[in-house]
PDB file of N, CA and C in Angstrom:
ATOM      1  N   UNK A   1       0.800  -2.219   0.173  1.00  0.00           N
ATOM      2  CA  UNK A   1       1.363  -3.308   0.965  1.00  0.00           C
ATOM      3  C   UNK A   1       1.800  -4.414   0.014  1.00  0.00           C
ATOM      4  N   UNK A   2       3.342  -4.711  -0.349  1.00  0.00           N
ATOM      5  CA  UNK A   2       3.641  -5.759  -0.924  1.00  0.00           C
ATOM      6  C   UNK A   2       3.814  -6.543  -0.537  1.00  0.00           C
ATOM      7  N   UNK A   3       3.371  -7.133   1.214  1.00  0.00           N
ATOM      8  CA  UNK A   3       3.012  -8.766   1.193  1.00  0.00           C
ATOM      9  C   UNK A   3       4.432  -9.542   1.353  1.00  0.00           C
ATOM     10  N   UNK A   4       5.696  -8.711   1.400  1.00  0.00           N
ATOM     11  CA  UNK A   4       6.928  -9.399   1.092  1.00  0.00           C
ATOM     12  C   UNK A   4       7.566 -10.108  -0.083  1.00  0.00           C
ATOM     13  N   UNK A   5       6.540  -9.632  -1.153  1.00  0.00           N
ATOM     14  CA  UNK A   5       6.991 -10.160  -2.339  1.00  0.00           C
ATOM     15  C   UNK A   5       8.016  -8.949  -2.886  1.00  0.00           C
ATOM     16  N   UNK A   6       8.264  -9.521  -4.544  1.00  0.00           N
ATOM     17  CA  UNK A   6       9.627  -8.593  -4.859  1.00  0.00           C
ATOM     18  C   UNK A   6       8.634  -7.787  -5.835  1.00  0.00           C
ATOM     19  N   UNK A   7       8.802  -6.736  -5.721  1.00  0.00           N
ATOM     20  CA  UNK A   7       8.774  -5.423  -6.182  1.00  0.00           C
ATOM     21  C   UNK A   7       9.061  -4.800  -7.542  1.00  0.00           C
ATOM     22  N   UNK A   8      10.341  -5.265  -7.714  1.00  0.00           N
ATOM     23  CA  UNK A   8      10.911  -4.739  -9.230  1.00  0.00           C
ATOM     24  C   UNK A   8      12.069  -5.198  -9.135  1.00  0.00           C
ATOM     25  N   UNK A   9      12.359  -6.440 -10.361  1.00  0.00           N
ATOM     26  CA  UNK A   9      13.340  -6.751 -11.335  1.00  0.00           C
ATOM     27  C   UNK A   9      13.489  -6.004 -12.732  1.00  0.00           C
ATOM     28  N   UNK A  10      15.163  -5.790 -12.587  1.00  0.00           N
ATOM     29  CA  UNK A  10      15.856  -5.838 -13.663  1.00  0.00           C
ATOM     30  C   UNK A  10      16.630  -6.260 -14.127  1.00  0.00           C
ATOM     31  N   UNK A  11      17.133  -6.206 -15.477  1.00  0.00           N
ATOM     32  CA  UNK A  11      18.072  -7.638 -15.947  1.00  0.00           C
ATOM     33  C   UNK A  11      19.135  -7.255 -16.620  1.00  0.00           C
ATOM     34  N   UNK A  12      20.290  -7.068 -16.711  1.00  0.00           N
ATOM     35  CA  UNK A  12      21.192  -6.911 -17.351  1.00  0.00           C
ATOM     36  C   UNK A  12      21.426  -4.943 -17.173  1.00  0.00           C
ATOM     37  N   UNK A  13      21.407  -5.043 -15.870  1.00  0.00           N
ATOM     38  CA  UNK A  13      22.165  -3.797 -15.006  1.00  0.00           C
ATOM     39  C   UNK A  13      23.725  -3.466 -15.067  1.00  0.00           C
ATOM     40  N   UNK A  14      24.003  -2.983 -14.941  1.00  0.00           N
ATOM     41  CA  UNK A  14      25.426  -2.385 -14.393  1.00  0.00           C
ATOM     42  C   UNK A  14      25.429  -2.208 -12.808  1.00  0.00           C
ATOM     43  N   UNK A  15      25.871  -3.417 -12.204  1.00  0.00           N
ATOM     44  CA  UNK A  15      25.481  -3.518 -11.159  1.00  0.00           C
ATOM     45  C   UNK A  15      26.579  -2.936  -9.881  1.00  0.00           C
ATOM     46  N   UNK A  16      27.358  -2.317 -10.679  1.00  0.00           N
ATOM     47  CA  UNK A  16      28.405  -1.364  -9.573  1.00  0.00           C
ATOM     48  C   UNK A  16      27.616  -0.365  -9.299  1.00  0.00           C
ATOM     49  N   UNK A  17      26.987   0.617 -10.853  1.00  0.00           N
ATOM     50  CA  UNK A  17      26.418   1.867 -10.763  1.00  0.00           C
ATOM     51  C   UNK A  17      25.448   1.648 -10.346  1.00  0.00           C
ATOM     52  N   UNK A  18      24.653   0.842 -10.275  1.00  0.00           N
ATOM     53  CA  UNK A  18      23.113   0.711  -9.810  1.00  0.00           C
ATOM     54  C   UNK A  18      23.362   0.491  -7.748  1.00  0.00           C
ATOM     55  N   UNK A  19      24.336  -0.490  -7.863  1.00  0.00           N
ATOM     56  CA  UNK A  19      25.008  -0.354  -6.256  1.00  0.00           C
ATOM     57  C   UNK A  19      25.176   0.751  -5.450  1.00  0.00           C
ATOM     58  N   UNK A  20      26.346   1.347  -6.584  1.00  0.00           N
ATOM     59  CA  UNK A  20      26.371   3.120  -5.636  1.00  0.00           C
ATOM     60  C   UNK A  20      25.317   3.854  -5.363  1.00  0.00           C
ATOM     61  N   UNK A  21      24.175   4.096  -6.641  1.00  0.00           N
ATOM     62  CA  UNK A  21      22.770   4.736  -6.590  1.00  0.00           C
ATOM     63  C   UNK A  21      22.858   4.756  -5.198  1.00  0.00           C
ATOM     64  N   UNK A  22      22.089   3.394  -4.778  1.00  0.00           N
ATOM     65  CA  UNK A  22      21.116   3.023  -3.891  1.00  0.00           C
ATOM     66  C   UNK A  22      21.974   3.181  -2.915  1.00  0.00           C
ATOM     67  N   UNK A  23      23.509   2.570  -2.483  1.00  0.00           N
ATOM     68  CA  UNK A  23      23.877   3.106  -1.430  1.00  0.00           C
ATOM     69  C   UNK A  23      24.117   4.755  -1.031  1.00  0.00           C
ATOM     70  N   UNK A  24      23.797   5.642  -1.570  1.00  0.00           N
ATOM     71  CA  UNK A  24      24.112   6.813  -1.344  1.00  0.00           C
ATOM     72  C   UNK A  24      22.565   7.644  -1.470  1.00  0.00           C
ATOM     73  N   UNK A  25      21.402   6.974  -2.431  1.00  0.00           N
ATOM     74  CA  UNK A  25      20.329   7.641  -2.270  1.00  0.00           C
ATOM     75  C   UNK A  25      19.225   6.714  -1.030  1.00  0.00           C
ATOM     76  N   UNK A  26      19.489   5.811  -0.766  1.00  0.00           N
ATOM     77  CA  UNK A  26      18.736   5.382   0.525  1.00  0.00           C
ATOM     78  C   UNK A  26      19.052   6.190   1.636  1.00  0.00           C
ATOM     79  N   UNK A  27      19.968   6.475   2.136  1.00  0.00           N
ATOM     80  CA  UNK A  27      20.306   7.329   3.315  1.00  0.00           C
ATOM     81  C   UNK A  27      19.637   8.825   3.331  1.00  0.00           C
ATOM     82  N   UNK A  28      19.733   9.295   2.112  1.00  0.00           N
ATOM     83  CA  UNK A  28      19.337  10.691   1.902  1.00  0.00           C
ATOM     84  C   UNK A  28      17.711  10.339   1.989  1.00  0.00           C
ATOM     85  N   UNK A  29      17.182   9.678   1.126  1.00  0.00           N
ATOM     86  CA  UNK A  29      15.652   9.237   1.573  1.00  0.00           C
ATOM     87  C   UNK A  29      15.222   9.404   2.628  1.00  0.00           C
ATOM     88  N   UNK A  30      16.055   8.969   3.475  1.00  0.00           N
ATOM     89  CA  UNK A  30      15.593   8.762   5.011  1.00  0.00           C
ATOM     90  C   UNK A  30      15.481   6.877   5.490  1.00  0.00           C
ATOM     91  N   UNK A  31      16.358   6.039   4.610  1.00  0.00           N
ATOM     92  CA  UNK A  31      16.514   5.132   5.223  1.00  0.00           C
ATOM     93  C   UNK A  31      17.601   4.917   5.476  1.00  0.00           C
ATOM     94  N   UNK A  32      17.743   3.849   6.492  1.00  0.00           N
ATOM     95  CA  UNK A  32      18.800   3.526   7.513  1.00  0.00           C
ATOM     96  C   UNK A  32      19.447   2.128   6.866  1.00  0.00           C
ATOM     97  N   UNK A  33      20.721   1.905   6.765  1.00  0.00           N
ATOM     98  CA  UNK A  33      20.981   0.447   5.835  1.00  0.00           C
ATOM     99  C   UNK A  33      21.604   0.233   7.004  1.00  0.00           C
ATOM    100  N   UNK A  34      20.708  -1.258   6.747  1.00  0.00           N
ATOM    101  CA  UNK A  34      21.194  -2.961   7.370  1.00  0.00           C
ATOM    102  C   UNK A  34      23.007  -2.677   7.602  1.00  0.00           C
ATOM    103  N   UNK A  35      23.178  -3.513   8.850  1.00  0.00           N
ATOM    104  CA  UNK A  35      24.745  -3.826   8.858  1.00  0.00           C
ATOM    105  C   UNK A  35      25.323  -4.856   7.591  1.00  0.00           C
ATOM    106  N   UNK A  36      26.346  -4.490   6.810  1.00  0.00           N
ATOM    107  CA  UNK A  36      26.468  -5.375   5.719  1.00  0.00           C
ATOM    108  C   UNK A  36      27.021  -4.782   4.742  1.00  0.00           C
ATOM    109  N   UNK A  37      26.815  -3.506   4.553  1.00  0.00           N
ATOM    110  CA  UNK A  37      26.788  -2.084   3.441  1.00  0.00           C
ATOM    111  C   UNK A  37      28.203  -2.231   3.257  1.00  0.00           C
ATOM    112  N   UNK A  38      28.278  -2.252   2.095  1.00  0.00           N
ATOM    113  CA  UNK A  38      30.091  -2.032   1.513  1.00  0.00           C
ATOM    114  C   UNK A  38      29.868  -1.086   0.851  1.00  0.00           C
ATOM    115  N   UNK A  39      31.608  -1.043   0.492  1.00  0.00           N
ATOM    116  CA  UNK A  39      31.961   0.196  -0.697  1.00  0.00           C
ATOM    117  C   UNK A  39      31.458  -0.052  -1.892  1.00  0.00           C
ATOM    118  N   UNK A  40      31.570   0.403  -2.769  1.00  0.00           N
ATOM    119  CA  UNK A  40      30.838   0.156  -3.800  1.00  0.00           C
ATOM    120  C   UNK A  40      32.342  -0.587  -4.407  1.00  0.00           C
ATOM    121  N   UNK A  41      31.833  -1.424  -5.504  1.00  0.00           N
ATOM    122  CA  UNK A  41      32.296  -2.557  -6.325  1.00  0.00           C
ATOM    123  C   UNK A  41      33.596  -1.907  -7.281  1.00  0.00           C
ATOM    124  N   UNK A  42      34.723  -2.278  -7.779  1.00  0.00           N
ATOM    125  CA  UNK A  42      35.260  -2.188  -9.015  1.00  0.00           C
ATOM    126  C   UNK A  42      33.914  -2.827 -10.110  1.00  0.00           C
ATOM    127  N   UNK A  43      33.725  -1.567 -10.893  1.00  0.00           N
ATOM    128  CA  UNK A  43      32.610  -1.861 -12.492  1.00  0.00           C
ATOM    129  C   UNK A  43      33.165  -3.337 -13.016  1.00  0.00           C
ATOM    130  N   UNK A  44      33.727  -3.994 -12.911  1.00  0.00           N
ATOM    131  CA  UNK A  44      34.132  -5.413 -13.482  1.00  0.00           C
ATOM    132  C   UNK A  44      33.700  -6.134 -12.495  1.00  0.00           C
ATOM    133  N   UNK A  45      33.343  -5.733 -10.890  1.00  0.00           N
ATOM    134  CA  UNK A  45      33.078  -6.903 -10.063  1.00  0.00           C
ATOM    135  C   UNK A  45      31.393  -7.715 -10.739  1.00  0.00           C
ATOM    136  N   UNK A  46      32.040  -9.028 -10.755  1.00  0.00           N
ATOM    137  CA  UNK A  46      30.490  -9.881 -11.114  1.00  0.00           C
ATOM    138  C   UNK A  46      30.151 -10.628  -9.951  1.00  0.00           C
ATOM    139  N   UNK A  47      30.445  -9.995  -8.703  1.00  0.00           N
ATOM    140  CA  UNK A  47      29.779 -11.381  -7.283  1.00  0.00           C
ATOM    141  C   UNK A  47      28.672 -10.151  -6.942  1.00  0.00           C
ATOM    142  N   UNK A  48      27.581 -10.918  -6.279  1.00  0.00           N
ATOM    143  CA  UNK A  48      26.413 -10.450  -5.871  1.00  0.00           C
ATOM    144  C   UNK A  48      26.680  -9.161  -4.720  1.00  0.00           C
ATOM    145  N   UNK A  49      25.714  -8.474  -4.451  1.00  0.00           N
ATOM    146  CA  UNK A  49      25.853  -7.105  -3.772  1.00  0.00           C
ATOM    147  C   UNK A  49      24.464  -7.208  -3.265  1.00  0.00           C
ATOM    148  N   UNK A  50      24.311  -7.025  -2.150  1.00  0.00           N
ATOM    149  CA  UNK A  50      22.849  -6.365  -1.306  1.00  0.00           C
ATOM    150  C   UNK A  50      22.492  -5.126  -0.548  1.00  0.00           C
ATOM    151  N   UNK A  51      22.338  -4.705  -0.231  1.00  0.00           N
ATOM    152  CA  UNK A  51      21.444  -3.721   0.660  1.00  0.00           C
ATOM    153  C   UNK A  51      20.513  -3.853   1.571  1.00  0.00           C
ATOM    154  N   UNK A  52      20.445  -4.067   2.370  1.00  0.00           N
ATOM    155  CA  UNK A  52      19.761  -4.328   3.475  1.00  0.00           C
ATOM    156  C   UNK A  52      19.268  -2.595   4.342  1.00  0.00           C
ATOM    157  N   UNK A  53      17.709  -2.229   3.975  1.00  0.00           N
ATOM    158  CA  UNK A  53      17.742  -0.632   4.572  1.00  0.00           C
ATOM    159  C   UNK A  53      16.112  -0.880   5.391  1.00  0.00           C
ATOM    160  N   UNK A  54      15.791  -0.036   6.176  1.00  0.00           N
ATOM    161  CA  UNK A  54      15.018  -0.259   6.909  1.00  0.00           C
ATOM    162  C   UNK A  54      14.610   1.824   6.669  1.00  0.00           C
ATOM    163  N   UNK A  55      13.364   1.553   7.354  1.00  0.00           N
ATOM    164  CA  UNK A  55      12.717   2.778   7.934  1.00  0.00           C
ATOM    165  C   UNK A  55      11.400   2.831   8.749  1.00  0.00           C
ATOM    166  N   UNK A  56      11.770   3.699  10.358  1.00  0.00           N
ATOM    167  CA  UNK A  56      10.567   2.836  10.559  1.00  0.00           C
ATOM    168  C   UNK A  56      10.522   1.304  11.475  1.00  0.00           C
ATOM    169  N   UNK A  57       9.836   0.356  11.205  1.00  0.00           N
ATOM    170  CA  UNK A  57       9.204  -0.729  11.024  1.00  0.00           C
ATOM    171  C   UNK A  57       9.284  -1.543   9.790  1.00  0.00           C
ATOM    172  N   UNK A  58       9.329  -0.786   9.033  1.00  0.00           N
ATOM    173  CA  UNK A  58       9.184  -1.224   7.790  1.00  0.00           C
ATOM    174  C   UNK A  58      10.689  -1.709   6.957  1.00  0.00           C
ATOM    175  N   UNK A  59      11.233  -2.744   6.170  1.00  0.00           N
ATOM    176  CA  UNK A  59      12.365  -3.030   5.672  1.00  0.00           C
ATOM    177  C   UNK A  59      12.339  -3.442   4.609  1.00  0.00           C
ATOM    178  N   UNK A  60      13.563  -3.749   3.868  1.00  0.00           N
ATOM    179  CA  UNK A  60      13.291  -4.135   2.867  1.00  0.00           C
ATOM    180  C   UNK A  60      14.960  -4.629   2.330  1.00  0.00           C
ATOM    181  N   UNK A  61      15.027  -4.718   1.109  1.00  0.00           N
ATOM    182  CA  UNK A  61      16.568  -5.351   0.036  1.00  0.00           C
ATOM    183  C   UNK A  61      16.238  -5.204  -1.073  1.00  0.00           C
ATOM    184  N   UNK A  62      17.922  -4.155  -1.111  1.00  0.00           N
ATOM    185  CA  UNK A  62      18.217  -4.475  -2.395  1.00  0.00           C
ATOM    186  C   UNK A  62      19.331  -5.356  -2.984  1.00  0.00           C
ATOM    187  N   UNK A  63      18.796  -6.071  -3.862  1.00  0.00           N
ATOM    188  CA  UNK A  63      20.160  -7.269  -4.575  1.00  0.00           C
ATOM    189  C   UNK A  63      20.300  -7.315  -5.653  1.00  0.00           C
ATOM    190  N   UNK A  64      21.621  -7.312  -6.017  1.00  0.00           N
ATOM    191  CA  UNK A  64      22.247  -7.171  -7.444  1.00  0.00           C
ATOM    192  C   UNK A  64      23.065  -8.534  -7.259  1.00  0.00           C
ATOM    193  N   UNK A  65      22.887  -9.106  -8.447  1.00  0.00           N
ATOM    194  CA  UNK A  65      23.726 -10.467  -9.273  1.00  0.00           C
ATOM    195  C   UNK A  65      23.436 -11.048 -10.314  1.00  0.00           C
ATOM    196  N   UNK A  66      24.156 -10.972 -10.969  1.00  0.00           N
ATOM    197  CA  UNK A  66      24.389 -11.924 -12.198  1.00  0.00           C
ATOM    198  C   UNK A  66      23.828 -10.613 -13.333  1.00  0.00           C
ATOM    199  N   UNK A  67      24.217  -9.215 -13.072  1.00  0.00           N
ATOM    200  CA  UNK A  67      23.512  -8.264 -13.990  1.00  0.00           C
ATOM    201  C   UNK A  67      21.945  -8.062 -13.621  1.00  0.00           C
ATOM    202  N   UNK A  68      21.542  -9.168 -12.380  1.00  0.00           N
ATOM    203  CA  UNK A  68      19.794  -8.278 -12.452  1.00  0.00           C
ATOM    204  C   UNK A  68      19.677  -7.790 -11.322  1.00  0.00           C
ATOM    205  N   UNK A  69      19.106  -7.183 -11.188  1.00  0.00           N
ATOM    206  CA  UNK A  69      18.122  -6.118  -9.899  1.00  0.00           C
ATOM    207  C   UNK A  69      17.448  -6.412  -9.177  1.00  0.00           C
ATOM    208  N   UNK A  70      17.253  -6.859  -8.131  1.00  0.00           N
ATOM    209  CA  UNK A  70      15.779  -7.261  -7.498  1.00  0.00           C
ATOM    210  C   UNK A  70      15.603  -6.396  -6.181  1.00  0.00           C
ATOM    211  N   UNK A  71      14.572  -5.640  -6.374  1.00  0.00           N
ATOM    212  CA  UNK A  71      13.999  -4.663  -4.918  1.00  0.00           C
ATOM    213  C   UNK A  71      13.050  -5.220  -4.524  1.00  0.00           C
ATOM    214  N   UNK A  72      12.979  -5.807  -2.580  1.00  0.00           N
ATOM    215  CA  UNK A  72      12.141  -6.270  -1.920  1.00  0.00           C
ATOM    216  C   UNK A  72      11.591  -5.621  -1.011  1.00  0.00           C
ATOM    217  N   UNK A  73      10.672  -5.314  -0.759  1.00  0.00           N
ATOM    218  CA  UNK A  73       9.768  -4.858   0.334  1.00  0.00           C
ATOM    219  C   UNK A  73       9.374  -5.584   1.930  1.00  0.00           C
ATOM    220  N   UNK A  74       9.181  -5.430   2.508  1.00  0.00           N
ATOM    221  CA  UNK A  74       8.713  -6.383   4.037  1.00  0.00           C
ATOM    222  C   UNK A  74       7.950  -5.213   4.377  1.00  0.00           C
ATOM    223  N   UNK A  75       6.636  -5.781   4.740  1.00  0.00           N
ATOM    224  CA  UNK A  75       5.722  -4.898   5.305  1.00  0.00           C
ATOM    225  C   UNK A  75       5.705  -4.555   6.856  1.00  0.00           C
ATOM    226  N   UNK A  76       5.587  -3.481   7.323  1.00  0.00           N
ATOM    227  CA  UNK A  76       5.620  -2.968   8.691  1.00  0.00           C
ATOM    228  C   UNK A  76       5.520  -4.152   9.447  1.00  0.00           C
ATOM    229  N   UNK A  77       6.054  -4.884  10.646  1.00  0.00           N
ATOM    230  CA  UNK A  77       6.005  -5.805  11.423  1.00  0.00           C
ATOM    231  C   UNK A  77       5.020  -6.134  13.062  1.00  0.00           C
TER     232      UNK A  77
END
């Protein structure tokens, strides 16, 4: 139970490829993404990107900007 805190930062990502990952391996996981989900980025885009995915009860985000990573958790409600 992470309490709603953040989970795992990283810093100086490639934050198109790290974007696509997650939009294409959350679904297969078995989570469901938040309304919000775009295409994935031109590799030169530098504006922020999220993820918003749920499963369950349970939710969570992912956010990319400025090159870092941050994965959040929300515990079952």
């Amino acid at each position: 139970d992470a309490r709603g805190e953040i989970i795992c930062e990283w810093h100086h990502v490639d934050g198109s490829a790290i974007y696509k990952f997650y939009l294409e391996a959350l679904p297969k996981a078995g989570y469901t993404l938040l309304p919000g989900a775009q295409e994935v980025p031109p590799p030169d885009y530098q504006g922020p990107l999220g993820l918003g995915f749920k499963t369950g009860s349970a939710q969570g985000a992912v956010t990319i900007a400025s090159g870092d990573l941050t994965i959040q958790y929300l515990p079952h409600q």
